[in-house]
C-alpha atoms as a PDB file:
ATOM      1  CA  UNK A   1      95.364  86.200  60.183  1.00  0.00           C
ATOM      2  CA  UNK A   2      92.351  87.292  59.838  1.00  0.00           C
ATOM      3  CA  UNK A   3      90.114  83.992  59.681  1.00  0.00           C
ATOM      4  CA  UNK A   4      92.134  82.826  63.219  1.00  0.00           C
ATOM      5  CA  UNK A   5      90.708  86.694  64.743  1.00  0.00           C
ATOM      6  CA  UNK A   6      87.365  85.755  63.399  1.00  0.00           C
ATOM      7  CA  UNK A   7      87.262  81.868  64.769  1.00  0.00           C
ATOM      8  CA  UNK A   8      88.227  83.143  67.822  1.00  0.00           C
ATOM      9  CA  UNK A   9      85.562  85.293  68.397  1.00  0.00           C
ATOM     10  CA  UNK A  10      82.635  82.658  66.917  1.00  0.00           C
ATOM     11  CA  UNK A  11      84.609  80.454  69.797  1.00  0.00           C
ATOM     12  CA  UNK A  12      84.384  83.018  72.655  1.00  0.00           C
ATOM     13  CA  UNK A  13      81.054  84.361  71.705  1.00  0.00           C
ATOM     14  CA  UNK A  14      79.412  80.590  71.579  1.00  0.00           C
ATOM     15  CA  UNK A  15      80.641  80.319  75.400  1.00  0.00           C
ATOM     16  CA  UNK A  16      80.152  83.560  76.359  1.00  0.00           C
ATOM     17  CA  UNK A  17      76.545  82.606  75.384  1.00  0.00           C
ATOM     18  CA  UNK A  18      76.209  79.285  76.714  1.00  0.00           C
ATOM     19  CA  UNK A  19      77.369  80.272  80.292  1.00  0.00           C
ATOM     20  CA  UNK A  20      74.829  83.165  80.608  1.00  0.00           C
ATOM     21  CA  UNK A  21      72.138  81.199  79.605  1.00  0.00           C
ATOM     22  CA  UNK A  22      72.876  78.637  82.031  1.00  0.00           C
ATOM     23  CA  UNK A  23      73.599  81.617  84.769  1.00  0.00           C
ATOM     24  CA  UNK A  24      69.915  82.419  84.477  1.00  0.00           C
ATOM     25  CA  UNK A  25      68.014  79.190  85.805  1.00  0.00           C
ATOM     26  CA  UNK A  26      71.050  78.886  88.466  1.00  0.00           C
ATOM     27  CA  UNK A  27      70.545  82.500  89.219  1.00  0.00           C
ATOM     28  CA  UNK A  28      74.833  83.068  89.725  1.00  0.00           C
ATOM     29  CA  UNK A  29      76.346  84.957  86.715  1.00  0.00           C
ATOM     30  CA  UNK A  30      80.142  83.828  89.034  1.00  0.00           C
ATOM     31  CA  UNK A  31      80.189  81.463  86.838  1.00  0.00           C
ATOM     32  CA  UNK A  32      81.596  83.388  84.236  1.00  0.00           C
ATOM     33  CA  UNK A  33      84.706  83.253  86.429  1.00  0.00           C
ATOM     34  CA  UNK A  34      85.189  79.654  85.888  1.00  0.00           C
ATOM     35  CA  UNK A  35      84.494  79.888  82.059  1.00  0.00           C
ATOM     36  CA  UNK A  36      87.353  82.723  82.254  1.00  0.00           C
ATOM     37  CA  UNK A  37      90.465  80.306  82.004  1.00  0.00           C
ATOM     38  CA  UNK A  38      88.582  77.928  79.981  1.00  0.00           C
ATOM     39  CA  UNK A  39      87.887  80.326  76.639  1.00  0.00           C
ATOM     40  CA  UNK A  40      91.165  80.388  76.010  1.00  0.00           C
ATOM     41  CA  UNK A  41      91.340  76.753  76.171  1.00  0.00           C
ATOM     42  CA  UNK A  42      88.840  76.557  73.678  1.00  0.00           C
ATOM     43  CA  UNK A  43      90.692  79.350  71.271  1.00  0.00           C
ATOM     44  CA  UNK A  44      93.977  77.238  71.315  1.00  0.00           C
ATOM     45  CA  UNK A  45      91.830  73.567  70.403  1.00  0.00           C
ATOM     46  CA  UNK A  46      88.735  74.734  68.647  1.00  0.00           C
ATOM     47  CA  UNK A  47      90.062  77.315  66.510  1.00  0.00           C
ATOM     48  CA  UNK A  48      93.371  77.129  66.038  1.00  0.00           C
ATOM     49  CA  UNK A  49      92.925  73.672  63.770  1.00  0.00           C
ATOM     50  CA  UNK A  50      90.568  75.437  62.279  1.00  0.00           C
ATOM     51  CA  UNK A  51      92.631  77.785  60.872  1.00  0.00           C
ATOM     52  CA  UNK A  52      95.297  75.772  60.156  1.00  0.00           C
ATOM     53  CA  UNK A  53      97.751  75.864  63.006  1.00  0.00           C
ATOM     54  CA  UNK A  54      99.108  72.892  64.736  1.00  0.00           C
ATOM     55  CA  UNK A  55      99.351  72.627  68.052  1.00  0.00           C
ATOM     56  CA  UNK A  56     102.016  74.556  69.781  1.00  0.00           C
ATOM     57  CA  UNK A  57     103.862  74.407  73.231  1.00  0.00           C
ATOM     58  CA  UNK A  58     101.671  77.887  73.316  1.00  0.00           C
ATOM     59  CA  UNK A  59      98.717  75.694  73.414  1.00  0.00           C
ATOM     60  CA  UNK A  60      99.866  73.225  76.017  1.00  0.00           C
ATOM     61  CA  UNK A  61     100.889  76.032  78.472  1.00  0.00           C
ATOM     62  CA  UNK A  62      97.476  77.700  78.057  1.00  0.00           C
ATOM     63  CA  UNK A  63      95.716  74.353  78.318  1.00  0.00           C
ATOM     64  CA  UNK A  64      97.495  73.683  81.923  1.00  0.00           C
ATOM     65  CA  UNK A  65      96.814  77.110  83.356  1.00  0.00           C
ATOM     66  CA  UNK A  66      93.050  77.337  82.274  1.00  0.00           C
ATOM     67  CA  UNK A  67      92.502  73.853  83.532  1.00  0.00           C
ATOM     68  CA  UNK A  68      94.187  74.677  86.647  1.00  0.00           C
ATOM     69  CA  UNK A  69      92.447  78.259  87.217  1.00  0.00           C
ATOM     70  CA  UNK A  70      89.121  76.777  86.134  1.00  0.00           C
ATOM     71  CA  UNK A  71      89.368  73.990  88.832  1.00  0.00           C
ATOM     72  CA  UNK A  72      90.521  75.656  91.318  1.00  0.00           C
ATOM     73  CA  UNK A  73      87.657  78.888  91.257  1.00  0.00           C
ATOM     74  CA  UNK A  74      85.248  75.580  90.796  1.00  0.00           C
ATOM     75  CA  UNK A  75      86.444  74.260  94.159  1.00  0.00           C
ATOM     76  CA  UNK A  76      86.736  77.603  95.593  1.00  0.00           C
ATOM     77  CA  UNK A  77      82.533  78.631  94.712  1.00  0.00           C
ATOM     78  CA  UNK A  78      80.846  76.224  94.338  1.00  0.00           C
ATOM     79  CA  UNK A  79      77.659  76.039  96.786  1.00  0.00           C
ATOM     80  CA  UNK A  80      78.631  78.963  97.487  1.00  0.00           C
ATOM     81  CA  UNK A  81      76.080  82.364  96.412  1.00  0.00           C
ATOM     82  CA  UNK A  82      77.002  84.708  93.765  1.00  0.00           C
ATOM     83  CA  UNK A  83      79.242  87.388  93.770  1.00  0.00           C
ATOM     84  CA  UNK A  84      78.386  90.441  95.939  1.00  0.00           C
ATOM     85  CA  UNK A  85      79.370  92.300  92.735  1.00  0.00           C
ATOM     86  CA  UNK A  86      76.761  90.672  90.990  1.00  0.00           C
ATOM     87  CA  UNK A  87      74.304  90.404  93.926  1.00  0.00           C
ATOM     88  CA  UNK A  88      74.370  94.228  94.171  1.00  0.00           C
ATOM     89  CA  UNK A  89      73.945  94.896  90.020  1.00  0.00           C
ATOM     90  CA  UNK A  90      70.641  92.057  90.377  1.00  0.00           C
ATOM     91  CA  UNK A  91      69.264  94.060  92.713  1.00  0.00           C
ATOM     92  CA  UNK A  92      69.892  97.364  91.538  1.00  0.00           C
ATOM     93  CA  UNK A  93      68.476  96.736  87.990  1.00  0.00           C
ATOM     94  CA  UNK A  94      65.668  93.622  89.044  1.00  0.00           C
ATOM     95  CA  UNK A  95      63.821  91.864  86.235  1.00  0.00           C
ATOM     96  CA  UNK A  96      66.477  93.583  83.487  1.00  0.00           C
ATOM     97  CA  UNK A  97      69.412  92.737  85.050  1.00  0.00           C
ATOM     98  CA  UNK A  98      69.214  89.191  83.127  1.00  0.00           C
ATOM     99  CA  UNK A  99      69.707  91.049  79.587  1.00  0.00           C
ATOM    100  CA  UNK A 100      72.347  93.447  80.975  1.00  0.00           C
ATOM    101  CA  UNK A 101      74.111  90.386  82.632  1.00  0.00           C
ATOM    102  CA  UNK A 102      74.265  89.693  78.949  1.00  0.00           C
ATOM    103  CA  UNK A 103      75.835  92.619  77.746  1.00  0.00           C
ATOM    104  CA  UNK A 104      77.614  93.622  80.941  1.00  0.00           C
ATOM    105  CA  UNK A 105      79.013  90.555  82.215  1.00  0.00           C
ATOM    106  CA  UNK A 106      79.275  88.000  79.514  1.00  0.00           C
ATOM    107  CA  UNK A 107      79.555  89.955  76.420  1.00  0.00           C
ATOM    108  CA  UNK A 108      82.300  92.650  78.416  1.00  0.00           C
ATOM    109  CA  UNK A 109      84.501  89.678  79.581  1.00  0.00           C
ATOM    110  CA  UNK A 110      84.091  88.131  76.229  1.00  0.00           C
ATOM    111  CA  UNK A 111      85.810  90.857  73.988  1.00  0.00           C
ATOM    112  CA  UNK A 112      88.728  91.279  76.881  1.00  0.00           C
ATOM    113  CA  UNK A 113      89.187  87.610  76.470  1.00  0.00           C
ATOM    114  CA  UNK A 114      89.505  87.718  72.474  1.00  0.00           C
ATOM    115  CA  UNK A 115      92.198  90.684  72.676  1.00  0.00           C
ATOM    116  CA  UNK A 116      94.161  88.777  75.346  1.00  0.00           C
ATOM    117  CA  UNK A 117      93.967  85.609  73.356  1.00  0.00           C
ATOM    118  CA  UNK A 118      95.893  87.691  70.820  1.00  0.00           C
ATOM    119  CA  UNK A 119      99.167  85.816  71.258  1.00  0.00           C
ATOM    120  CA  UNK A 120      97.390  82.064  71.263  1.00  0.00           C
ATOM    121  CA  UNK A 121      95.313  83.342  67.891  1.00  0.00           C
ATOM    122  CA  UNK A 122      98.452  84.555  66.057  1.00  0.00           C
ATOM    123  CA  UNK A 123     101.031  81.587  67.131  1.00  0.00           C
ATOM    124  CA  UNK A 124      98.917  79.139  64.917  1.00  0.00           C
ATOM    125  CA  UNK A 125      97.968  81.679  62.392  1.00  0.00           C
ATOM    126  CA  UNK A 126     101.503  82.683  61.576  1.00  0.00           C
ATOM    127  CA  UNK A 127     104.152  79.581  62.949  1.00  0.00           C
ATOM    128  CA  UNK A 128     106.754  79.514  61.097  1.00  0.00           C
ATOM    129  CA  UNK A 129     109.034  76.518  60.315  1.00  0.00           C
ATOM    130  CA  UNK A 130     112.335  77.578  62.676  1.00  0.00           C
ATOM    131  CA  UNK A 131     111.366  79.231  66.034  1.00  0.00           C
ATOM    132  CA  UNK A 132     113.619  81.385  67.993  1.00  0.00           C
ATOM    133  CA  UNK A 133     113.872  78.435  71.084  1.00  0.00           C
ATOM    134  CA  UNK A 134     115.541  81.581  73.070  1.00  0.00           C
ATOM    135  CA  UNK A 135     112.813  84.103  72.897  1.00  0.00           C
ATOM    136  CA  UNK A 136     110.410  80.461  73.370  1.00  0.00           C
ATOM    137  CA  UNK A 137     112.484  79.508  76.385  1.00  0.00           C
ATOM    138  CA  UNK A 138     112.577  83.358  78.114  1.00  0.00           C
ATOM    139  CA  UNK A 139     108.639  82.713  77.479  1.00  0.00           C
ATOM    140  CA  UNK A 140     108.690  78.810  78.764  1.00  0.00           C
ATOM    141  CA  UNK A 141     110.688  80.443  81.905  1.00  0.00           C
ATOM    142  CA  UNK A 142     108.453  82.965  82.986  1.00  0.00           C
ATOM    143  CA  UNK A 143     105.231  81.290  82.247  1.00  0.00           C
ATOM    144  CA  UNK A 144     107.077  78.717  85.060  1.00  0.00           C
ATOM    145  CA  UNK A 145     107.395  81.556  87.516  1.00  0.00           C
ATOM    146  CA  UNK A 146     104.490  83.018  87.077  1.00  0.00           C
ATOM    147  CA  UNK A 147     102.308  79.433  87.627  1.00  0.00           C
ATOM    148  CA  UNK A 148     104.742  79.014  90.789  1.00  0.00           C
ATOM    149  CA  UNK A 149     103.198  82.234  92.400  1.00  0.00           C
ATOM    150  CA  UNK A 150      99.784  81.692  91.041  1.00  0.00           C
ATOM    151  CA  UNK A 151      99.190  78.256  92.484  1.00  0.00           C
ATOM    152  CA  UNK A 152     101.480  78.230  95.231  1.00  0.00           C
ATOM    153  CA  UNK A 153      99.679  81.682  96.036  1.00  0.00           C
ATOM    154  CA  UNK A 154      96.081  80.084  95.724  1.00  0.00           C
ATOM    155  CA  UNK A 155      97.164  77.155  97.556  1.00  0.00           C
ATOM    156  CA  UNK A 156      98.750  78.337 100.553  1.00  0.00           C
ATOM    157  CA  UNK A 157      95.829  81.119 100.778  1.00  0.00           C
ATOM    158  CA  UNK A 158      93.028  78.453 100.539  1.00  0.00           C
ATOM    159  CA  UNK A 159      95.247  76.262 103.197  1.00  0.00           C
ATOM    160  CA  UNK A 160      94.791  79.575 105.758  1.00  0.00           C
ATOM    161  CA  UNK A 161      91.288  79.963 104.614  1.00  0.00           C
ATOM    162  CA  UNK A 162      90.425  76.668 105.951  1.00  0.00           C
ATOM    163  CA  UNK A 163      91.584  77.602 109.289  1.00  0.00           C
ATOM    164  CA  UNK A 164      88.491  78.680 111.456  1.00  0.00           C
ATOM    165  CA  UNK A 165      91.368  80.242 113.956  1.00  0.00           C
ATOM    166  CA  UNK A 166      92.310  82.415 111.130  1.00  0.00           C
ATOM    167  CA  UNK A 167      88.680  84.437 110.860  1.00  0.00           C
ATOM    168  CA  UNK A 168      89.435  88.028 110.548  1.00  0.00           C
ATOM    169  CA  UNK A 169      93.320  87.709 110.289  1.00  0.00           C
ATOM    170  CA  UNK A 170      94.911  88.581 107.618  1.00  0.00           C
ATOM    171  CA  UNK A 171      97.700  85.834 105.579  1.00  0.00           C
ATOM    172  CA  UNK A 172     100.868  87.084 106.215  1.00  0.00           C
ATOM    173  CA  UNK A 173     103.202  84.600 105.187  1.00  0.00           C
ATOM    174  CA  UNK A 174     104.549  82.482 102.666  1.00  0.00           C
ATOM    175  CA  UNK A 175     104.751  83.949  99.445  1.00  0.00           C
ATOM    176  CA  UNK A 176     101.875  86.462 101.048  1.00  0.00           C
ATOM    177  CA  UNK A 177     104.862  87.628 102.990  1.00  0.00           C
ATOM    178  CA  UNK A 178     106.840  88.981  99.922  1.00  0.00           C
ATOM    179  CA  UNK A 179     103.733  90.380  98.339  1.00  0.00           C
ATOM    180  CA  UNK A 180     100.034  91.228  98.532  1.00  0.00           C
ATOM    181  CA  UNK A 181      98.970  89.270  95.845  1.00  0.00           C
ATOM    182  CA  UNK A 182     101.586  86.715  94.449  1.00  0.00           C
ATOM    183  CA  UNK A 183      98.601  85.085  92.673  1.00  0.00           C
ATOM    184  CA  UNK A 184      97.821  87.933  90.799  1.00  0.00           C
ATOM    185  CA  UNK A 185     101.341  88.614  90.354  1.00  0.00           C
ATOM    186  CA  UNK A 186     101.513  85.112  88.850  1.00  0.00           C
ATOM    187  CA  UNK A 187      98.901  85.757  86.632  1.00  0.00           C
ATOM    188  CA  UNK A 188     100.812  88.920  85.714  1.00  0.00           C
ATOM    189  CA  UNK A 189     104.434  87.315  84.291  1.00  0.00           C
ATOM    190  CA  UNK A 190     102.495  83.974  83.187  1.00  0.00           C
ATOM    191  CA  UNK A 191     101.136  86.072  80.268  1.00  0.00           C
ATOM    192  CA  UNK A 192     103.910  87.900  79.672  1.00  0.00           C
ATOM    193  CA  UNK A 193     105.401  84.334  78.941  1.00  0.00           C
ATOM    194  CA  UNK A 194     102.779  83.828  76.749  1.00  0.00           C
ATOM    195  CA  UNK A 195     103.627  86.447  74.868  1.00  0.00           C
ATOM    196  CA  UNK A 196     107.205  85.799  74.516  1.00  0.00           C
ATOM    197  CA  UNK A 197     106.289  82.107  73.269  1.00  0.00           C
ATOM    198  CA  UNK A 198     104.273  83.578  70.592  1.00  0.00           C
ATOM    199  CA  UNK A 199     107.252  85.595  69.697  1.00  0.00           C
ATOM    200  CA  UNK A 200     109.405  82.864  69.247  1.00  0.00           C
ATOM    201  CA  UNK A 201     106.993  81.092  67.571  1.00  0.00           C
ATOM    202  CA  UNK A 202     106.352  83.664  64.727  1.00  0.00           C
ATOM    203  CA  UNK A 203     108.070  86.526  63.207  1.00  0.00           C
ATOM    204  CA  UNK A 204     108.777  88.743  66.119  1.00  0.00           C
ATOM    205  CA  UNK A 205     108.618  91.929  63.498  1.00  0.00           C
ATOM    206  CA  UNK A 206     105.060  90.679  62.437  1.00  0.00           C
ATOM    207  CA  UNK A 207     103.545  89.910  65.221  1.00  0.00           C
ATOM    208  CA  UNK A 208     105.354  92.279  67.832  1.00  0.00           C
ATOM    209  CA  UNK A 209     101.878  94.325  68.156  1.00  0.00           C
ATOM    210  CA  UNK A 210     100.340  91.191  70.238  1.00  0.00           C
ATOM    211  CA  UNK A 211     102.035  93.025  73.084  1.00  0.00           C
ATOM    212  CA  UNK A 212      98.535  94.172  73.616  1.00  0.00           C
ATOM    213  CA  UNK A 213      97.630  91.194  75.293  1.00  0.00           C
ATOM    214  CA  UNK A 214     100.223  90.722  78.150  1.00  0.00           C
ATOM    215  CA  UNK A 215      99.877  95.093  78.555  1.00  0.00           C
ATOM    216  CA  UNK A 216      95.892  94.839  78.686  1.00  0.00           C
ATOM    217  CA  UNK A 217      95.805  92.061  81.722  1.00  0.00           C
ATOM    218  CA  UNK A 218      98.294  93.983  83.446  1.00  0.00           C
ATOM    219  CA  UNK A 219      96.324  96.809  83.672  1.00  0.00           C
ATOM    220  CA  UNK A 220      93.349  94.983  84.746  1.00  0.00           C
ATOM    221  CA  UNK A 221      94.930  93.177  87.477  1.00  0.00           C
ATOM    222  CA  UNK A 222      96.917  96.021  88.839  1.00  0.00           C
ATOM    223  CA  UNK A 223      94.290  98.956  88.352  1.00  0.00           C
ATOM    224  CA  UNK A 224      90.658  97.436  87.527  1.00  0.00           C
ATOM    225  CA  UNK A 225      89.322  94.428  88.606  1.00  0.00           C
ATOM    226  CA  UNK A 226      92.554  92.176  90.480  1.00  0.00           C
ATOM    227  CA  UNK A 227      94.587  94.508  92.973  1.00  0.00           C
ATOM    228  CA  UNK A 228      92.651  97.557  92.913  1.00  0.00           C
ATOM    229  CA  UNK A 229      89.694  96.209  93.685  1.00  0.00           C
ATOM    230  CA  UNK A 230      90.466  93.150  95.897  1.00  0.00           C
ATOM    231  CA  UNK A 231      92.767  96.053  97.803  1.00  0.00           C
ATOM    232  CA  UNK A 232      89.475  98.459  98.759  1.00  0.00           C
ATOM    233  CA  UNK A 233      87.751  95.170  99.848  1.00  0.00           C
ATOM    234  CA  UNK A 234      90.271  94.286 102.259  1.00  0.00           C
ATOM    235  CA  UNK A 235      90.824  97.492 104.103  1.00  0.00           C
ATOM    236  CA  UNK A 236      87.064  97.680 105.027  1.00  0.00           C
ATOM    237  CA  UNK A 237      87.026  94.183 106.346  1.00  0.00           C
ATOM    238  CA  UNK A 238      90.160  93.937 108.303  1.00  0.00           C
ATOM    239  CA  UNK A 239      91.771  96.450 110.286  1.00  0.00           C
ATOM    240  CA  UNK A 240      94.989  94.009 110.473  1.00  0.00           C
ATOM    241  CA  UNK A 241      95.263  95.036 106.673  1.00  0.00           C
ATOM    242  CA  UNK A 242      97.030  98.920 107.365  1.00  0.00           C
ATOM    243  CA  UNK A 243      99.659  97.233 109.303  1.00  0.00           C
ATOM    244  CA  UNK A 244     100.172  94.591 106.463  1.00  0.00           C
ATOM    245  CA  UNK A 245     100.424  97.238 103.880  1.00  0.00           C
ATOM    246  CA  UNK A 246     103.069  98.850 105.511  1.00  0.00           C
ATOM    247  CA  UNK A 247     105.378  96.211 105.886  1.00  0.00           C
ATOM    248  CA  UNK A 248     104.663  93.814 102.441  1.00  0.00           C
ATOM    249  CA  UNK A 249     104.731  95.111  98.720  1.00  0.00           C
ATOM    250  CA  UNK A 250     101.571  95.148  96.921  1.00  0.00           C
ATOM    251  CA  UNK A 251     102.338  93.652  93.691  1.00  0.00           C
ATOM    252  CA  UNK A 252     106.216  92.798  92.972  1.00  0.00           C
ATOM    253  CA  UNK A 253     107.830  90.254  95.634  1.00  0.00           C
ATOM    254  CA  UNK A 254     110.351  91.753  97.456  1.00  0.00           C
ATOM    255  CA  UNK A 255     111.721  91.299 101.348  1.00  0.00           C
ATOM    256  CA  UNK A 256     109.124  92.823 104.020  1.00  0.00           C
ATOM    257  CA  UNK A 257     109.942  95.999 105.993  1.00  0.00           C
ATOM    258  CA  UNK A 258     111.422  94.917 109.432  1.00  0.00           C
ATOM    259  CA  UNK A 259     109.568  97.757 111.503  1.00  0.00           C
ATOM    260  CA  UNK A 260     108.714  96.794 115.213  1.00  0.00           C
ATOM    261  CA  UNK A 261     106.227  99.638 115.308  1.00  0.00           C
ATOM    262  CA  UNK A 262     104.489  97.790 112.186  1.00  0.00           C
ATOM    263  CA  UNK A 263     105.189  94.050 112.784  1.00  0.00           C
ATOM    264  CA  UNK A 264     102.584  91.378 113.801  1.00  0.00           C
ATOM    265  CA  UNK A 265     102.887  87.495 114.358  1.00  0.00           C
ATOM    266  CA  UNK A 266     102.887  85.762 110.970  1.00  0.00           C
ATOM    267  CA  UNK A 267     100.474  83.020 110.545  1.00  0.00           C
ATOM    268  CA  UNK A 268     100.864  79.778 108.718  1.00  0.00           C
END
């Protein structure tokens, strides 16, 4: 166990280092964000062999949603300038900022990747020889829901995106019309599939504790840096966003409120 905890982090830490030294000649530490779903692609086929595991249906489902989430923030930034988030730290802290990036950026999102990578660490450490297939499937199922609302989310919101008529407005419908953010809600019950996969891979009694994963990037996405933050953002910039709130959930799907006094035209 502990040589797959340690691999994992010489993995992370090597990328974590490569993409901030190739943020500082393209001056755009957002590319961090693409590197995101990709570390734990490199956990699952860099160290996992390395410490003995063989590849798992773990491994494949992690492979498909880094890929994915890596191409699609690729497609979404590039040629596009950095993140105001980043933009407004650069400028704060000038000519340091490119050591703090370091420690800040990179070496913060590296340690929240290892401890989320818990479950894809563990499955190869300790697989044993007959998996619980029901515990794997409950995993397998809600790893499928959860990329259904993450890339039908991402999809349908880039589709409105593309829309110069839609400048200002604020995506109402589709999946958007059942909740605020069905792509971070994806994100949400994809990893709690992950951990339930692990589960059935291992001993559930050993490895129960890897709960910390799925319970850590919940948290983030519903009180840090996903909903919370993307949620402040969006009132400031478009007054069409009270009127949304009151009618659509802001994290778990459900059917909108049917208030006249509330409702505006949906757009597709």
């Amino acid at each position: 166990m502990e040589r797959a905890l340690l691999m994992a982090a010489v993995v992370i830490a090597c990328q974590m280092i490569f993409l901030w030294l190739l943020s500082i000649p393209l001056r755009n530490v957002s590319i961090v964000d693409i590197g995101w779903g990709l570390g734990f692609v490199l956990v699952a086929w860099l160290a996992a062999p390395v410490i003995g595991g063989p590849p798992t249906i773990l491994y494949s489902l992690v492979t498909i949603w880094g890929v994915r989430l890596a191409w699609h923030l690729w497609l979404r930034n590039h040629g596009k300038p950095e993140d105001y988030r980043y933009v407004a730290m650069r400028e704060k802290q000038g000519s340091s900022f490119v050591w703090s990036s370091l420690l800040r950026v990179f070496a913060l999102q590296g340690v929240i990747m290892w401890l989320i990578a818990l479950p894809i660490m563990v499955a190869g450490a300790e697989a044993i020889s007959e998996p619980c297939w029901i515990l794997t499937g409950c995993g397998c199922a809600l790893w499928l829901v959860g990329m259904f609302f993450e890339v039908v989310g991402d999809w349908q919101l880039a589709r409105f995106k593309s829309n110069a008529d839609n400048q200002g407005k604020v995506m109402d419908s589709g999946l958007w019309k059942y909740t605020r953010h069905p792509n971070y809600f994806g994100e949400f019950v994809l990893w709690w599939g992950h951990w339930f996969v692990c589960l059935g891979l291992t001993d559930p009694t050993k490895t129960w504790w890897t709960i910390i994963s799925p319970a850590l990037i919940s948290f983030l996405l519903l009180k840090v840096s996903g909903v919370a933050l993307l949620e402040r953002s969006m009132k400031k910039r478009s007054p069409e966003y009270e009127s949304y709130i009151k009618r659509t959930s802001e994290f778990f799907p459900r059917r909108p409120v049917q208030n006249s006094s509330t409702d505006t035209p949906s757009v597709s």
